[in-house]
Protein backbone atom coordinates (compact mmCIF):
# COMPACT_ATOMS: atom_id res chain seq x y z
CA UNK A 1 -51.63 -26.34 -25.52
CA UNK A 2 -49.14 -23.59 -25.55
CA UNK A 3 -45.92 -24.69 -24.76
CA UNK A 4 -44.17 -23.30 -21.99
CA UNK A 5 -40.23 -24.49 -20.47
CA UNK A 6 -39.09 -24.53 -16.52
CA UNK A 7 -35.81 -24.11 -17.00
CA UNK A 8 -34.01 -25.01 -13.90
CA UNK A 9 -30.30 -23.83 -12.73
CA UNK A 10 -28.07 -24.68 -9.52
CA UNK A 11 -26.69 -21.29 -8.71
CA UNK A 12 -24.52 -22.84 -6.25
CA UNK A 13 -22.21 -24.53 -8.97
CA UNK A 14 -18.05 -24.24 -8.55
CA UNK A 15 -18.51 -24.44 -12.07
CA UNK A 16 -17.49 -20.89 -13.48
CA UNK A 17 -18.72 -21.55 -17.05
CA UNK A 18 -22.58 -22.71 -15.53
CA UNK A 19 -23.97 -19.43 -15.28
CA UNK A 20 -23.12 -18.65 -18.81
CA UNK A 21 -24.43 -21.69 -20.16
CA UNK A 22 -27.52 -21.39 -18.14
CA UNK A 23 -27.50 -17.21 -19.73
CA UNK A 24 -26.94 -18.85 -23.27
CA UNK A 25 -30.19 -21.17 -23.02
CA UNK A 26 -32.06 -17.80 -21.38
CA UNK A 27 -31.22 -15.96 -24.27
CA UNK A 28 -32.02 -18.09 -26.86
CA UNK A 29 -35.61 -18.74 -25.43
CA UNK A 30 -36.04 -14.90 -25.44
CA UNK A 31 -34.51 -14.32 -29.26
CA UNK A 32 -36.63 -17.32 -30.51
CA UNK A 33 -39.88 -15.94 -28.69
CA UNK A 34 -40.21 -19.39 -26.38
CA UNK A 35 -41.84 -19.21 -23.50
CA UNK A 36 -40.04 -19.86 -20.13
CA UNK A 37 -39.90 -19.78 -16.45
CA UNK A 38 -36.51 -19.54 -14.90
CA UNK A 39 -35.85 -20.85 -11.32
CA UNK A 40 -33.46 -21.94 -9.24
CA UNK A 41 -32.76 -25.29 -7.32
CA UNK A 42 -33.18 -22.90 -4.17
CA UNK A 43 -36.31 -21.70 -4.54
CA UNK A 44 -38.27 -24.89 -5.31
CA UNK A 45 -38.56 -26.96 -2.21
CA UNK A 46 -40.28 -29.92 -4.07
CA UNK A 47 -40.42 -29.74 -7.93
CA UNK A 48 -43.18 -32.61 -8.11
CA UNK A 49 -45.71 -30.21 -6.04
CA UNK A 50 -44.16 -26.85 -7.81
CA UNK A 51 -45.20 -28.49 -11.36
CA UNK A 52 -48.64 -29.57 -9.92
CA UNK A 53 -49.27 -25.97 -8.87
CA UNK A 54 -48.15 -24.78 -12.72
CA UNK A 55 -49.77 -26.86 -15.25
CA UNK A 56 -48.88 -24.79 -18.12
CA UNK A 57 -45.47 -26.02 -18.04
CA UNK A 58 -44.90 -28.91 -20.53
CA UNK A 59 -40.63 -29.11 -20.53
CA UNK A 60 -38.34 -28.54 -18.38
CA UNK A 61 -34.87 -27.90 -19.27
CA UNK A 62 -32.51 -28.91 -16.17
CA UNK A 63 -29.21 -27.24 -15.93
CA UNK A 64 -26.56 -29.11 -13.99
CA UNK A 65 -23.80 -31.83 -14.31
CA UNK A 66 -23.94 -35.32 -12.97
CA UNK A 67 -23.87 -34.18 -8.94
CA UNK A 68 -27.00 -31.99 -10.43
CA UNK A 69 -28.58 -35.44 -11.73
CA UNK A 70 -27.61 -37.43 -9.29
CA UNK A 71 -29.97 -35.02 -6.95
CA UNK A 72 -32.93 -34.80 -9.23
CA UNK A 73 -32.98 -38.94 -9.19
CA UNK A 74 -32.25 -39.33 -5.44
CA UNK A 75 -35.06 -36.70 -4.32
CA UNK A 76 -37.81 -36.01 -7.21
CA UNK A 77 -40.20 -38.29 -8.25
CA UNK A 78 -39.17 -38.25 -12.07
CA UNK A 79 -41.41 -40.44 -12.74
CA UNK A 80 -44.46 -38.79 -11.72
CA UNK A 81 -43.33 -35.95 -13.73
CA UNK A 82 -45.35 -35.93 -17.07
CA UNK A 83 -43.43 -33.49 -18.90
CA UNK A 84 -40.42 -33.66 -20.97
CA UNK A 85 -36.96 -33.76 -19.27
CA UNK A 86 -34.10 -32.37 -21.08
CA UNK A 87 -30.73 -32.29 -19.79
CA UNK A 88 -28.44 -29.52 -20.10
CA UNK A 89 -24.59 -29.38 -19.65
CA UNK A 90 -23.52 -27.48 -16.74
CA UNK A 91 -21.66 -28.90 -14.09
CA UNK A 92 -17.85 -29.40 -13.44
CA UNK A 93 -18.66 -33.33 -13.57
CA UNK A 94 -20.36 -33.93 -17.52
CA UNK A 95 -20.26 -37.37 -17.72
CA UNK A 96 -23.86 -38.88 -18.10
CA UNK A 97 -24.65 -35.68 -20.58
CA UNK A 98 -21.42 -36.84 -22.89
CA UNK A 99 -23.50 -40.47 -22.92
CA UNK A 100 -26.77 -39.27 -23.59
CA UNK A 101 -25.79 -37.05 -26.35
CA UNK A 102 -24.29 -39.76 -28.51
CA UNK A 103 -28.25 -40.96 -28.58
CA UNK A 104 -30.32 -37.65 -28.08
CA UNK A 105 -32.89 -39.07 -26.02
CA UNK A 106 -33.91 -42.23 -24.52
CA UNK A 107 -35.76 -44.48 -21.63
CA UNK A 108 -32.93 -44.40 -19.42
CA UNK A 109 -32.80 -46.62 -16.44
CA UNK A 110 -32.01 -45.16 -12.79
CA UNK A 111 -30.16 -47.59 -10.43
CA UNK A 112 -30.43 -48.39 -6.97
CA UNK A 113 -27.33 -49.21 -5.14
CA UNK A 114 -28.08 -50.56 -1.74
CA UNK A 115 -24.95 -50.84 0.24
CA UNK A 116 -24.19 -51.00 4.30
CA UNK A 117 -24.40 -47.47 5.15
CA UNK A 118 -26.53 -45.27 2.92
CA UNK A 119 -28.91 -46.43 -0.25
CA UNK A 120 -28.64 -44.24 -3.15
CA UNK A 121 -29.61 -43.85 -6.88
CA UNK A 122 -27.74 -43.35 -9.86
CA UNK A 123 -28.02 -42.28 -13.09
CA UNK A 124 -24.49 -42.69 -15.08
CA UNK A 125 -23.06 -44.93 -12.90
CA UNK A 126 -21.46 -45.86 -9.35
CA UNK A 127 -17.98 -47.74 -7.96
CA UNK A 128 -16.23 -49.11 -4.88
CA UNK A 129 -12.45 -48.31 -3.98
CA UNK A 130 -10.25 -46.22 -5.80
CA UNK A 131 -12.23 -44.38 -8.49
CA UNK A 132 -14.18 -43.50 -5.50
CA UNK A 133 -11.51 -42.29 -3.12
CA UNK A 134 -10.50 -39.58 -6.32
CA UNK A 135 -13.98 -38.44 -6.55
CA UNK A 136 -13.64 -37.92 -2.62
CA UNK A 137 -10.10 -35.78 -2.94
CA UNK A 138 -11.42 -33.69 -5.84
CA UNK A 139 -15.19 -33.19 -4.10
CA UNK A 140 -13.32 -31.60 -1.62
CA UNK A 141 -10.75 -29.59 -4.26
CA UNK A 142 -11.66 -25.84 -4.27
CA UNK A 143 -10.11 -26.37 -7.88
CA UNK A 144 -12.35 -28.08 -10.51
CA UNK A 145 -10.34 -29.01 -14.00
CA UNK A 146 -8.41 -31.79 -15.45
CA UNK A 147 -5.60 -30.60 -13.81
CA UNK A 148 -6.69 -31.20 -10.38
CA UNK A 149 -8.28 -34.37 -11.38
CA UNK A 150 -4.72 -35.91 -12.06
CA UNK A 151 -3.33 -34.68 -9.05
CA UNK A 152 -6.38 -35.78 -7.10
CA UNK A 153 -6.03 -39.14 -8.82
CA UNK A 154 -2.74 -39.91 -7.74
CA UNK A 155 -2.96 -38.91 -4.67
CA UNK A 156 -6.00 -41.24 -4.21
CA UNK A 157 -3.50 -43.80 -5.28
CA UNK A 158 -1.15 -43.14 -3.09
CA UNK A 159 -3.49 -43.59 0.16
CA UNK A 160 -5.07 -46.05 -1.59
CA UNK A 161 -4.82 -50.35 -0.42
CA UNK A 162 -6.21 -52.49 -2.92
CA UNK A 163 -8.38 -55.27 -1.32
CA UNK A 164 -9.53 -58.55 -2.24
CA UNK A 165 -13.26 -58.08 -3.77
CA UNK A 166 -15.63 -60.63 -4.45
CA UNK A 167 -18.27 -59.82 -7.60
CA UNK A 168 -21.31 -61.47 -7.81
CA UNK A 169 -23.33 -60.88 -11.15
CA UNK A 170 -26.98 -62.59 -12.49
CA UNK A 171 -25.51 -65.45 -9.74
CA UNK A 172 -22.38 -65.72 -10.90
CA UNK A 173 -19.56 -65.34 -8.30
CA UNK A 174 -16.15 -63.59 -9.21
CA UNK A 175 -13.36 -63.22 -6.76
CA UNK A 176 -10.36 -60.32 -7.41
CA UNK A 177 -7.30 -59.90 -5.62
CA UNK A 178 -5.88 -56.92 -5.04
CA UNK A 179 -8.38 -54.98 -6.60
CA UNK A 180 -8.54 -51.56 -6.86
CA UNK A 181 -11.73 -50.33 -8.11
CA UNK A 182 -15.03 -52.03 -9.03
CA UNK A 183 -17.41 -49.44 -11.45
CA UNK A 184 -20.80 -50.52 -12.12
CA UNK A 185 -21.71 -48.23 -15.24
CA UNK A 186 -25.12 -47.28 -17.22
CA UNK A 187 -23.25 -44.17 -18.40
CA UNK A 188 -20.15 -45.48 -21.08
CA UNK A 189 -17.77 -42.54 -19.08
CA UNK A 190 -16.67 -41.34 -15.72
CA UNK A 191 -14.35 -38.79 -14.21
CA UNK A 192 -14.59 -36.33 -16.64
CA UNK A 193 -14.80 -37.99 -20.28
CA UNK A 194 -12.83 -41.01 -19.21
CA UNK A 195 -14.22 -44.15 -21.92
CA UNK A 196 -14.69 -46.67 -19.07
CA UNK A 197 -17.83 -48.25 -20.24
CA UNK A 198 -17.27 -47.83 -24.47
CA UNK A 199 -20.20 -50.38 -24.45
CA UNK A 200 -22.12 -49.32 -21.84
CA UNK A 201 -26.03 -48.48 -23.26
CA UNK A 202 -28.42 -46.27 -20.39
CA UNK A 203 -31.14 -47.46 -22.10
CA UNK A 204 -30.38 -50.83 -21.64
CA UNK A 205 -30.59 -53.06 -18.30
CA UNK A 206 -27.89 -54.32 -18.12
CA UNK A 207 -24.67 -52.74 -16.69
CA UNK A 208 -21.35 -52.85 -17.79
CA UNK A 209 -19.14 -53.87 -14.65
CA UNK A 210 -15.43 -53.03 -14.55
CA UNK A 211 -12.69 -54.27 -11.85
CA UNK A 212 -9.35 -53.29 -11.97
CA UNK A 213 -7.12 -56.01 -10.20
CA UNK A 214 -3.87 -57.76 -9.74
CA UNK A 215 -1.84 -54.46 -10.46
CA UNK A 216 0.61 -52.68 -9.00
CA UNK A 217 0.44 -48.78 -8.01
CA UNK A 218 2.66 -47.78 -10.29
CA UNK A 219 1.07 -49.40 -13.25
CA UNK A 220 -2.64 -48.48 -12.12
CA UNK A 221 -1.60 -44.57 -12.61
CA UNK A 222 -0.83 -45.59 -16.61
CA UNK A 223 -4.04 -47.88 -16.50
CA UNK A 224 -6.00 -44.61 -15.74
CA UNK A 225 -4.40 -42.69 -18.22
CA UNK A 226 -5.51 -45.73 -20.92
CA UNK A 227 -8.83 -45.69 -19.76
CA UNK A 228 -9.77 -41.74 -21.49
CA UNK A 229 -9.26 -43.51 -25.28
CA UNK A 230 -10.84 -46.94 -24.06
CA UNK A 231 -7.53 -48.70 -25.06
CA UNK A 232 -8.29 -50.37 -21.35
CA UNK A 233 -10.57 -52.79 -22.74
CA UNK A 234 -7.23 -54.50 -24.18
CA UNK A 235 -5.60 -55.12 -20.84
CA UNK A 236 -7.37 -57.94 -19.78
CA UNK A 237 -4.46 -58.89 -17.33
CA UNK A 238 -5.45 -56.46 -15.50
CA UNK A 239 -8.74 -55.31 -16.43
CA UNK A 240 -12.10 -57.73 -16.55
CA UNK A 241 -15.37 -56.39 -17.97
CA UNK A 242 -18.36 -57.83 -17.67
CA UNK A 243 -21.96 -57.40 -17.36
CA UNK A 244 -25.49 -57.71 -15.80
CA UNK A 245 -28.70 -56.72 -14.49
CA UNK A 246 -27.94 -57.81 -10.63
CA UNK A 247 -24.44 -57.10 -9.21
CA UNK A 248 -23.35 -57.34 -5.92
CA UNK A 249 -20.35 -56.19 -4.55
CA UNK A 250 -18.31 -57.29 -1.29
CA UNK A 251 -14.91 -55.79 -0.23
CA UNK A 252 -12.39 -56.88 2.34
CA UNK A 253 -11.91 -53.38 3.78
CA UNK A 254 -14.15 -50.38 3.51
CA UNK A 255 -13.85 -48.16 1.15
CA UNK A 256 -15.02 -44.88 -0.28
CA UNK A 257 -18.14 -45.53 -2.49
CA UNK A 258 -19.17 -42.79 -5.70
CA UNK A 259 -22.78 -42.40 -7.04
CA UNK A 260 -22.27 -39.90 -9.98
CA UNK A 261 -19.73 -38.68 -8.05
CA UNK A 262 -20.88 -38.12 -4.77
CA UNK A 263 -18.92 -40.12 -2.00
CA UNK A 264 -20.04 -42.00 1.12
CA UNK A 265 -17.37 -43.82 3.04
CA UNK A 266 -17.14 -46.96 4.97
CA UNK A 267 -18.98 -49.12 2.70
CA UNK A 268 -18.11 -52.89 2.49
CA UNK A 269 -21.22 -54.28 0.48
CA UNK A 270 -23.04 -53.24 -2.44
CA UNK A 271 -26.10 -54.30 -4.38
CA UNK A 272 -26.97 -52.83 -7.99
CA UNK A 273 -30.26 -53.32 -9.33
CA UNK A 274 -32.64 -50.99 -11.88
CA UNK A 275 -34.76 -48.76 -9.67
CA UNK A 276 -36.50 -47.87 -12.39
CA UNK A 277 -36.71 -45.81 -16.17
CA UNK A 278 -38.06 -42.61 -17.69
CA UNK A 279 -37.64 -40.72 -20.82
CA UNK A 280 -34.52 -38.24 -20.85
CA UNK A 281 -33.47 -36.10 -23.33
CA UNK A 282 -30.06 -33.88 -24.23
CA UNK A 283 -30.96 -30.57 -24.68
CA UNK A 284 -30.38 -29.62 -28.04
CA UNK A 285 -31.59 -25.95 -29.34
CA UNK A 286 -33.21 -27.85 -32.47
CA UNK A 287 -35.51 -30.00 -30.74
CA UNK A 288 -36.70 -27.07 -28.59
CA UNK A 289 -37.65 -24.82 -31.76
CA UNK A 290 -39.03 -27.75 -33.06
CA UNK A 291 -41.47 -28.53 -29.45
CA UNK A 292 -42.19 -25.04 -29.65
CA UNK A 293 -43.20 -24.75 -32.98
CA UNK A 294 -45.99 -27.50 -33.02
CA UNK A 295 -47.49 -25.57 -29.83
């Protein structure tokens, strides 16, 4: 069977360097003579019925960052999709791509967080209370860059109360005061290359669960700055990391709640199990010439 790629791009991305990155892969399916179909998030309505209608397509190469993801596991069927899903780095938010590039490919598992307001899927990870409430200031930033982040981040803090949380995980019951954020990761980073998770495996699952607690606001803007080289893990005052398949999450106050970075507010209660898994792949020029040339 010939082999033919969907390549699939959100031209409503703030981020600038998307549609050349989306143009690069374009052009290098043209000067290596593979075959493609280029279309845009708009104009496919359901992508499980658009790839019944077009068998001849065997990969698809989906352009996005982790918002990008995050919709393709909240509202396709991925795993009623029989081709080949590669992911390709084009978003403002890169942080599931950065993961599964360390291993190529792999049966990654989606997650299901079932909370009080809204259930939702993930695919790099999700968290309650702070690291939340910075995804929700720089969502809404016209401004997308490291830059921004920071500011974003401490003005999170700022607003921010920390709350007594209680974290319950396999059946085991853990109780924080004054936490600040809990993350529940498959994905070893989050907001924009920050090591959270250095142990974290997608393919595994089991998640890696980290609560930041019993700090004060002063010190939880240097904790943050700790946690892009991973040096975190070492702060077990204030930092506890563990893991497990089933987590649940309860807060004494609501708080802003992230799923790959998108937000929903008010939630109180969480539950984190696998949804389920599916082959993914990081797009990698190579290992399309290499699909292409056993057509």
């Amino acid at each position: 069977m010939k082999t033919m790629f969907l390549i699939i791009h959100n031209p409503l991305s703030s981020n600038k360097k998307s549609k050349k990155r989306t143009s690069k892969i374009v052009k290098f399916c043209q000067k290596n003579d593979i075959a493609f179909n280029l279309r845009s998030t708009l104009k496919i309505d359901n992508l499980n019925d658009f790839l019944n209608k077009n068998p001849q397509i065997t990969d698809i190469i989906y352009c996005g960052g982790d918002g990008s993801f995050n919709y393709l596991v909240n509202h396709v069927d991925v795993n009623a999709i029989t081709q080949r899903i590669h992911l390709a780095q084009s978003g403002s938010g890169n942080d599931f791509i950065r993961t599964l590039k360390r291993i190529q490919y792999g049966n990654i598992t989606i997650g299901q967080a079932n909370n009080n307001t809204t259930p939702v899927r993930f695919i790099n990870g999700c968290g309650l209370g702070v690291d939340a409430a910075v995804c929700h200031y720089v969502n809404a930033d016209t401004k997308k860059n490291k830059l921004s982040y920071f500011i974003n981040t401490f003005k999170a803090i700022s607003q921010f109360k920390p709350t007594n949380m209680d974290v319950t995980i396999d059946g085991k019951l853990y109780h924080f005061s004054k936490a600040f954020f809990v993350a529940v990761q498959n994905g070893k980073y989050f907001g924009g290359g920050m090591k959270v998770a250095p142990d974290a495996n997608p393919s595994s699952d089991e998640y890696q669960v980290i609560v930041a607690h019993s700090i004060s606001k002063a010190l939880i803007s240097l904790l943050f700055v700790t946690i892009y080289s991973g040096f975190h893990v070492h702060l077990k005052k204030w930092v506890t990391i563990l893991s497990g398949k089933s987590i649940k999450i309860s807060s004494d106050l609501p708080n802003y709640f992230q799923t790959d970075g998108e937000v929903i507010d008010n939630v109180s209660i969480v539950e984190v199990n696998k949804a389920i898994s599916r082959d993914f792949y990081a797009y990698n020029p190579k290992n399309v010439l290499k699909i292409n040339e056993t057509k």
